[in-house]
Each structure stands twice: as structure tokens, then as C-alpha cells.
PDB file of N, CA and C in Angstrom:
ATOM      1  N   UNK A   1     -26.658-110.089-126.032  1.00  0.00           N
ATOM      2  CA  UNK A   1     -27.490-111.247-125.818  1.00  0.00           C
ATOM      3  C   UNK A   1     -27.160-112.356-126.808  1.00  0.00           C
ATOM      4  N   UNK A   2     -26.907-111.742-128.243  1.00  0.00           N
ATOM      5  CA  UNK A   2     -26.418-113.404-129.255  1.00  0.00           C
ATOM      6  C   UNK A   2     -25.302-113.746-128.545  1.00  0.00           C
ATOM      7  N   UNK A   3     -24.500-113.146-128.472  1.00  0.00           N
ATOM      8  CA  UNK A   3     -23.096-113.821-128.210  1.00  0.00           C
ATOM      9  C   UNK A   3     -23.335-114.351-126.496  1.00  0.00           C
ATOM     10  N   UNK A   4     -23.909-114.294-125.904  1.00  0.00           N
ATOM     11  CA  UNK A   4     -24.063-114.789-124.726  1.00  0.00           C
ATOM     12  C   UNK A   4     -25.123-116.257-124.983  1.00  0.00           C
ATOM     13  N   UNK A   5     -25.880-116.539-125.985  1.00  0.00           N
ATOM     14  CA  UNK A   5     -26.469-117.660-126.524  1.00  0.00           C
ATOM     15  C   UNK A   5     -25.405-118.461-126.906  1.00  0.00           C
ATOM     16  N   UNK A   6     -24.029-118.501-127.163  1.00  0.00           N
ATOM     17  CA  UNK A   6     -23.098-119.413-127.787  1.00  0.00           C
ATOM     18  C   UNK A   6     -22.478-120.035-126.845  1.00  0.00           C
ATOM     19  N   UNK A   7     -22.901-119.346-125.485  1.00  0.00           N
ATOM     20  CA  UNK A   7     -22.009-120.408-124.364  1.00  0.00           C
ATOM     21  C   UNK A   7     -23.444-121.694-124.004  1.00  0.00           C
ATOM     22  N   UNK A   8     -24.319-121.271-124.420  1.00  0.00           N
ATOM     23  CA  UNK A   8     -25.642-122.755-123.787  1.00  0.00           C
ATOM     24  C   UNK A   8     -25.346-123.637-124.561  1.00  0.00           C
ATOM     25  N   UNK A   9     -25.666-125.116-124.993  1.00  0.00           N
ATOM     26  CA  UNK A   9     -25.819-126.374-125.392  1.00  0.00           C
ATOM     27  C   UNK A   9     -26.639-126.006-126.532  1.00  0.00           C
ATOM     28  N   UNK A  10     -27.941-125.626-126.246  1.00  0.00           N
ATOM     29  CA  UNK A  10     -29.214-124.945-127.105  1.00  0.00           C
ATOM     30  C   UNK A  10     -29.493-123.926-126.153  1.00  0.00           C
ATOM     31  N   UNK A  11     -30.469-123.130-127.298  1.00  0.00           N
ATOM     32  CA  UNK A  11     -31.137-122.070-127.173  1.00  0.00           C
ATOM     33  C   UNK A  11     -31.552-122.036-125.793  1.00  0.00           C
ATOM     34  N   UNK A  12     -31.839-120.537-124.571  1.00  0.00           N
ATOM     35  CA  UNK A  12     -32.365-120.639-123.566  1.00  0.00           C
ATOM     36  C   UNK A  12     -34.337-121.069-123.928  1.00  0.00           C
ATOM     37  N   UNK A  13     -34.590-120.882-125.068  1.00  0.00           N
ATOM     38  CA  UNK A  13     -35.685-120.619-125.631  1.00  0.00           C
ATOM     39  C   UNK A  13     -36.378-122.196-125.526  1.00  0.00           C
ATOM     40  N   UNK A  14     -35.683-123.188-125.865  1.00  0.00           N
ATOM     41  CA  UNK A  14     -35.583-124.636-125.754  1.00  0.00           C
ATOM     42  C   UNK A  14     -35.629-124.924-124.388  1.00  0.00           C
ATOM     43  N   UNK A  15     -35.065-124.316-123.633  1.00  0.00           N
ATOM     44  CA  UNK A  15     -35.392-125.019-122.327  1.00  0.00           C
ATOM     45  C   UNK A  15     -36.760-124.532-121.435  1.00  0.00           C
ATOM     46  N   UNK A  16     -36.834-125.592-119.956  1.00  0.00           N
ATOM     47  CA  UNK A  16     -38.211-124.529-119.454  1.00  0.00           C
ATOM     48  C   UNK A  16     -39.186-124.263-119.391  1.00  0.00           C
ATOM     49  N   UNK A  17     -39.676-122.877-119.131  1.00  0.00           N
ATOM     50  CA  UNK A  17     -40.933-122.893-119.315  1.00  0.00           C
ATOM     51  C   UNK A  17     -41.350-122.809-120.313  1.00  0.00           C
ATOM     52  N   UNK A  18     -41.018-122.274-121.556  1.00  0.00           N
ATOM     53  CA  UNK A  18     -41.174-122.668-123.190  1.00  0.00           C
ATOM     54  C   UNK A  18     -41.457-123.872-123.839  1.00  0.00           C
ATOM     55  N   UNK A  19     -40.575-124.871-123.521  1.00  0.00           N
ATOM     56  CA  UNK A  19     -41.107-126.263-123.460  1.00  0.00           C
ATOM     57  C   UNK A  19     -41.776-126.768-123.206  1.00  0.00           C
ATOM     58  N   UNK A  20     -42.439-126.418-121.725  1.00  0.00           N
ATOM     59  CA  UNK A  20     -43.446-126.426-121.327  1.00  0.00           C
ATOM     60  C   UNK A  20     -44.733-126.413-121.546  1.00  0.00           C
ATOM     61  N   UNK A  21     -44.943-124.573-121.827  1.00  0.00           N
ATOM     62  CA  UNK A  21     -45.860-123.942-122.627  1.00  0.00           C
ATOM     63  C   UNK A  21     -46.225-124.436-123.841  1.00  0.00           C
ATOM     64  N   UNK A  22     -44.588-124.991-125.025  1.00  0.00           N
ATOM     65  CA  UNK A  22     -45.253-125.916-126.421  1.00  0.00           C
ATOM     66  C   UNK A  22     -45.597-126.894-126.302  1.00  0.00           C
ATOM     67  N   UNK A  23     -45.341-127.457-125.297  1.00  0.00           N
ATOM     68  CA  UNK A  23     -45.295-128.988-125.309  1.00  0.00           C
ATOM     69  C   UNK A  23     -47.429-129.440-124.466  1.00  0.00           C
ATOM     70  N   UNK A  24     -47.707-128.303-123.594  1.00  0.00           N
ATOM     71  CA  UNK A  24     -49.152-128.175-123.653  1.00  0.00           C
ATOM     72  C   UNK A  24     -49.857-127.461-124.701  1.00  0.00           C
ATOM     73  N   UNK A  25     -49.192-126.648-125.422  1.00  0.00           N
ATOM     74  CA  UNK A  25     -50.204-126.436-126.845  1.00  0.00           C
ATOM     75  C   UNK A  25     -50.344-127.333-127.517  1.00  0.00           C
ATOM     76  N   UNK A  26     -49.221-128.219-127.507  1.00  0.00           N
ATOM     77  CA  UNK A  26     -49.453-129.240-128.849  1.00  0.00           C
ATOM     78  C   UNK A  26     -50.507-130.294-128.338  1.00  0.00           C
ATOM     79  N   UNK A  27     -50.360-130.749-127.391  1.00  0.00           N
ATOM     80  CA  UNK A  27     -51.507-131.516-126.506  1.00  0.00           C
ATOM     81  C   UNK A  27     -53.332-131.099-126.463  1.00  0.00           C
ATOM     82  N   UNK A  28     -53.222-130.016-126.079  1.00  0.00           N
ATOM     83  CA  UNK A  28     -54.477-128.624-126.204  1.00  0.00           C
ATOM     84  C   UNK A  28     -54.813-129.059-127.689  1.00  0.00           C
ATOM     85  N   UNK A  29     -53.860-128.652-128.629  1.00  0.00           N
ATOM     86  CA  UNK A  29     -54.300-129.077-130.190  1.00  0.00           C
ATOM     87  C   UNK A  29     -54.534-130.536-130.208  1.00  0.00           C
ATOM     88  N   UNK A  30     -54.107-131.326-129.923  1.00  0.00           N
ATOM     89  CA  UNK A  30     -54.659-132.943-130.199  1.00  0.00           C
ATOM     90  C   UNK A  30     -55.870-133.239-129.590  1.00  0.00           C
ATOM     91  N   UNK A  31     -55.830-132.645-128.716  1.00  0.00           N
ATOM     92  CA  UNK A  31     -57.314-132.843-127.433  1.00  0.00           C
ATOM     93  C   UNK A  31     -58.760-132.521-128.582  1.00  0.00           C
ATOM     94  N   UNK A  32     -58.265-130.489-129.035  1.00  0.00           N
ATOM     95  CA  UNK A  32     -59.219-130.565-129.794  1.00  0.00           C
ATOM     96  C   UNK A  32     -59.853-131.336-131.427  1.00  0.00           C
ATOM     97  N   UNK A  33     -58.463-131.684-132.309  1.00  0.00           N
ATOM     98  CA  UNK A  33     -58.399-132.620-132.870  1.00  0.00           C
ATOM     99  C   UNK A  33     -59.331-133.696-132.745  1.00  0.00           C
ATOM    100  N   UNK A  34     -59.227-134.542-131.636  1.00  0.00           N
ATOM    101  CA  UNK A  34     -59.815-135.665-131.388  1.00  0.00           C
ATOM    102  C   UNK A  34     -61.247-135.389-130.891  1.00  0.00           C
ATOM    103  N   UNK A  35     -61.481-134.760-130.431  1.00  0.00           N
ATOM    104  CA  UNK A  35     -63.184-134.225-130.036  1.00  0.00           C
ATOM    105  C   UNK A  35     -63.643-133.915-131.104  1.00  0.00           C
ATOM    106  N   UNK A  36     -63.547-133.151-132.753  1.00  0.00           N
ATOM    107  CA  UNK A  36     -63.913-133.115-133.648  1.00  0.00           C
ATOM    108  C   UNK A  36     -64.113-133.772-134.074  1.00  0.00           C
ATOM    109  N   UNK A  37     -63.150-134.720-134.534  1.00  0.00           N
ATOM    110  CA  UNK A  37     -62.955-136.005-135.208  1.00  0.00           C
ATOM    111  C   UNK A  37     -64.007-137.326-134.919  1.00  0.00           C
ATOM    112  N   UNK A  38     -64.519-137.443-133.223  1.00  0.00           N
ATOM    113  CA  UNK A  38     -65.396-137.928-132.652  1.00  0.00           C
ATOM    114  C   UNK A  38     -66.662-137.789-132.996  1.00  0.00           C
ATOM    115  N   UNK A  39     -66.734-136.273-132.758  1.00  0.00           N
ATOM    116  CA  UNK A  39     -68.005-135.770-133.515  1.00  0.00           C
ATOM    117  C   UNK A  39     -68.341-136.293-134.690  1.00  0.00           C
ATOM    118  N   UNK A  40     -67.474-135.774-135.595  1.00  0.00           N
ATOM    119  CA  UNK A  40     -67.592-136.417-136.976  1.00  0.00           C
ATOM    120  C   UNK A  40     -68.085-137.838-137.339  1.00  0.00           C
ATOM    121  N   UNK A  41     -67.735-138.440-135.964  1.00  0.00           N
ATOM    122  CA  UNK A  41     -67.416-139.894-136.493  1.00  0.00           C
ATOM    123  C   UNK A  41     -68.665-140.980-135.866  1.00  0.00           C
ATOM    124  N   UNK A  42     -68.943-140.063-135.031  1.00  0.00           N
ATOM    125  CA  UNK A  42     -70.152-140.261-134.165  1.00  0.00           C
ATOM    126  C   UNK A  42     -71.970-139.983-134.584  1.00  0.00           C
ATOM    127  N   UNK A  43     -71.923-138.750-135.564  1.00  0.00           N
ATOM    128  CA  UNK A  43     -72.813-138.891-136.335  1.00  0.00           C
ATOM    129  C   UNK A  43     -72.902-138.345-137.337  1.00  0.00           C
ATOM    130  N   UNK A  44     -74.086-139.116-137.910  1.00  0.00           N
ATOM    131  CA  UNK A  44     -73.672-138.607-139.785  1.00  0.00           C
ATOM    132  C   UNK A  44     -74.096-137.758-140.279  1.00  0.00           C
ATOM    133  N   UNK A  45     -75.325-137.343-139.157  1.00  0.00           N
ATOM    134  CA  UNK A  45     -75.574-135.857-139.914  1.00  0.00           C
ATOM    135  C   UNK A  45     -74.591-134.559-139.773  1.00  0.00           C
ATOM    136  N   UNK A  46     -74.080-134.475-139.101  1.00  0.00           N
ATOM    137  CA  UNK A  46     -72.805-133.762-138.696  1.00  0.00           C
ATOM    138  C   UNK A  46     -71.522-134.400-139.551  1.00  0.00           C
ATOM    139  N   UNK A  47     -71.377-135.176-139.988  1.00  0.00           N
ATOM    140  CA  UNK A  47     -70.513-135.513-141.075  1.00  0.00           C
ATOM    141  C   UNK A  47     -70.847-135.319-142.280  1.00  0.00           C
ATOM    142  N   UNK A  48     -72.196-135.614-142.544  1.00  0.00           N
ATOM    143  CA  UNK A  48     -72.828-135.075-144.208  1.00  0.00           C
ATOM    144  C   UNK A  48     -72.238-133.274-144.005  1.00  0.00           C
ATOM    145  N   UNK A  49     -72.920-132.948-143.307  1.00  0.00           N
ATOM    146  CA  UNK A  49     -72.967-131.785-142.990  1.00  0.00           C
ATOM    147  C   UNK A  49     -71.069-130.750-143.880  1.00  0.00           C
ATOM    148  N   UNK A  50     -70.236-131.778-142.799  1.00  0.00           N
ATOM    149  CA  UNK A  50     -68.773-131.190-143.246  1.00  0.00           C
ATOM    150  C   UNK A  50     -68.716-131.557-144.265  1.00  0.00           C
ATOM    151  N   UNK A  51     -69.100-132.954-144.499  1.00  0.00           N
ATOM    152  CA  UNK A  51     -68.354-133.116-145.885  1.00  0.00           C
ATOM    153  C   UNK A  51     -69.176-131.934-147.187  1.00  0.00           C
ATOM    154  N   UNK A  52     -70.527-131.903-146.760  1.00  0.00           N
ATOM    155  CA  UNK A  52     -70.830-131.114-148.146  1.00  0.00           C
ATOM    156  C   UNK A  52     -70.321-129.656-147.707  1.00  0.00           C
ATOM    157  N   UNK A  53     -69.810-128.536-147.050  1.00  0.00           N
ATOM    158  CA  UNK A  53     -69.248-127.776-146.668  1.00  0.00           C
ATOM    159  C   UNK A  53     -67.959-127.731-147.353  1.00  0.00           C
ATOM    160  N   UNK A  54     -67.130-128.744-147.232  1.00  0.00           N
ATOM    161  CA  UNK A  54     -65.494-129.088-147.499  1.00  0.00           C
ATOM    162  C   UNK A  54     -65.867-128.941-148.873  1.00  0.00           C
ATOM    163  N   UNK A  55     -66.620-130.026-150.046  1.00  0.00           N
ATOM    164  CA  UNK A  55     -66.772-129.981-150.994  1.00  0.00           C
ATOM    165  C   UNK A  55     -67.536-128.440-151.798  1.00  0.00           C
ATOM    166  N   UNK A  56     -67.902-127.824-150.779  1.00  0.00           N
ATOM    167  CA  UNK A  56     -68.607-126.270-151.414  1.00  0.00           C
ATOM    168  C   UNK A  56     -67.079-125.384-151.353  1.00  0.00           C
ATOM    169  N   UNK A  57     -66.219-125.599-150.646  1.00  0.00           N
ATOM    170  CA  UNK A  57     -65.034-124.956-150.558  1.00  0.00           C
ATOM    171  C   UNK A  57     -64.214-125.167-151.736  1.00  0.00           C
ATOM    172  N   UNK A  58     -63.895-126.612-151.887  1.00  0.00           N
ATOM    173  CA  UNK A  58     -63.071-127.348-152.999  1.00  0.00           C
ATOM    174  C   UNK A  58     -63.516-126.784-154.221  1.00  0.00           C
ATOM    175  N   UNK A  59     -65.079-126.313-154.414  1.00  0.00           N
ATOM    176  CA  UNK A  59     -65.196-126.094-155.697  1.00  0.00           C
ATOM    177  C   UNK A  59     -65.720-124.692-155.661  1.00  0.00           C
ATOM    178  N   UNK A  60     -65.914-124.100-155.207  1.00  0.00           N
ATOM    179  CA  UNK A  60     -65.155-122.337-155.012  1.00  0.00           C
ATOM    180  C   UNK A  60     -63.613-122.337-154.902  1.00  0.00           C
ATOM    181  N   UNK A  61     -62.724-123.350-154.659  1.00  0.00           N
ATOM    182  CA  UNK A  61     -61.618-122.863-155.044  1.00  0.00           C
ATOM    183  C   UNK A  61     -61.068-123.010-156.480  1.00  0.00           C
ATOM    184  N   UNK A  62     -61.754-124.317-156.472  1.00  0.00           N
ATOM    185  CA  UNK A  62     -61.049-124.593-157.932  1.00  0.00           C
ATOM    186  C   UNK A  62     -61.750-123.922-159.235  1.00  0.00           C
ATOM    187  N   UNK A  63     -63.013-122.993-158.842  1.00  0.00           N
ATOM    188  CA  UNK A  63     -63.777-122.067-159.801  1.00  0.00           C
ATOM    189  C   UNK A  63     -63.204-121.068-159.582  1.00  0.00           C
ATOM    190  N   UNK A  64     -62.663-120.661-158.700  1.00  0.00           N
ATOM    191  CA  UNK A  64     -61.900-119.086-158.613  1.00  0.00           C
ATOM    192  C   UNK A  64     -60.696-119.029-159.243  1.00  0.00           C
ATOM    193  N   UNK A  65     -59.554-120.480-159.249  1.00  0.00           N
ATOM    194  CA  UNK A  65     -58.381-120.503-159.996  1.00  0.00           C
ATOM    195  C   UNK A  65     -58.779-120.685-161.443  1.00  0.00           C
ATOM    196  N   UNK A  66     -59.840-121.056-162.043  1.00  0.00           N
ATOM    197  CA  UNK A  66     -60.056-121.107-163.212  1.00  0.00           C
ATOM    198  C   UNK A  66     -60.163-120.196-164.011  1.00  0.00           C
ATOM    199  N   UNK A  67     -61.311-118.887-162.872  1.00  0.00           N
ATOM    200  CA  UNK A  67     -61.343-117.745-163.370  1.00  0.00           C
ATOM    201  C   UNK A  67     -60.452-116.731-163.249  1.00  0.00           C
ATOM    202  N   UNK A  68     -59.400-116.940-162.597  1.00  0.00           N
ATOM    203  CA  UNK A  68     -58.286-116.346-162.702  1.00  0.00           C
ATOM    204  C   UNK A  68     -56.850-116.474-163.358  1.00  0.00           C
ATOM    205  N   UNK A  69     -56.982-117.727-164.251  1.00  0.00           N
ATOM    206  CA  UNK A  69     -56.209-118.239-164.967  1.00  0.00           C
ATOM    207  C   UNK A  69     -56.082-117.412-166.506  1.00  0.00           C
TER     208      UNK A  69
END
């Protein structure tokens, strides 16, 4: 099978339905991206919300590297 990959242009893997398939995940991922982001942006209690979440993370991380230093 490798040596039969050296006669294509690219990979059979690159062509197709593979392309296909990544090329709607990556889309699928932006879709959900942007519906979050909306959310977020749309109201603030749901944005207080992440942001103090994000910031409870940031500082459990940076208290755990301290105490492990």
C-alpha cells in the first residue's frame, strides 16, 4: 500500500470523501463557535457568568503551578 501511494499527486486520503467529511467538520466547528460567541455577546448575564468561570480556572491554574514549583 506505501509504495502504491507514490504513483498519486497526493495522498488518496486528500482526496474525496475525506475532504469532504473535513471540510464539514470544520464548518460544524465554526457554526458552533459562532452560536456561543452570540450567546456570549447577546447577554451579560451569561457573559459575567463565563467570564467569572474562565477567571476561577486561570487562578486554580496558576495556584496549582505555584504549588508545584
Amino acid at each position: 500500500m506505501r509504495r502504491g501511494w507514490r504513483n498519486f499527486a497526493e495522498p488518496p486520503l486528500a482526496m474525496g470523501d475525506f475532504k469532504d467529511i473535513m471540510t464539514d467538520a470544520i464548518i460544524d466547528s465554526q457554526d458552533g463557535h459562532n452560536a456561543i460567541a452570540g450567546q456570549l455577546l447577546k447577554d451579560e448575564r451569561v457573559f459575567t457568568a463565563m467570564m467569572g468561570m474562565l477567571a476561577r480556572q486561570v487562578y486554580r491554574a496558576f495556584a496549582d503551578r505555584k504549588a508545584n514549583a
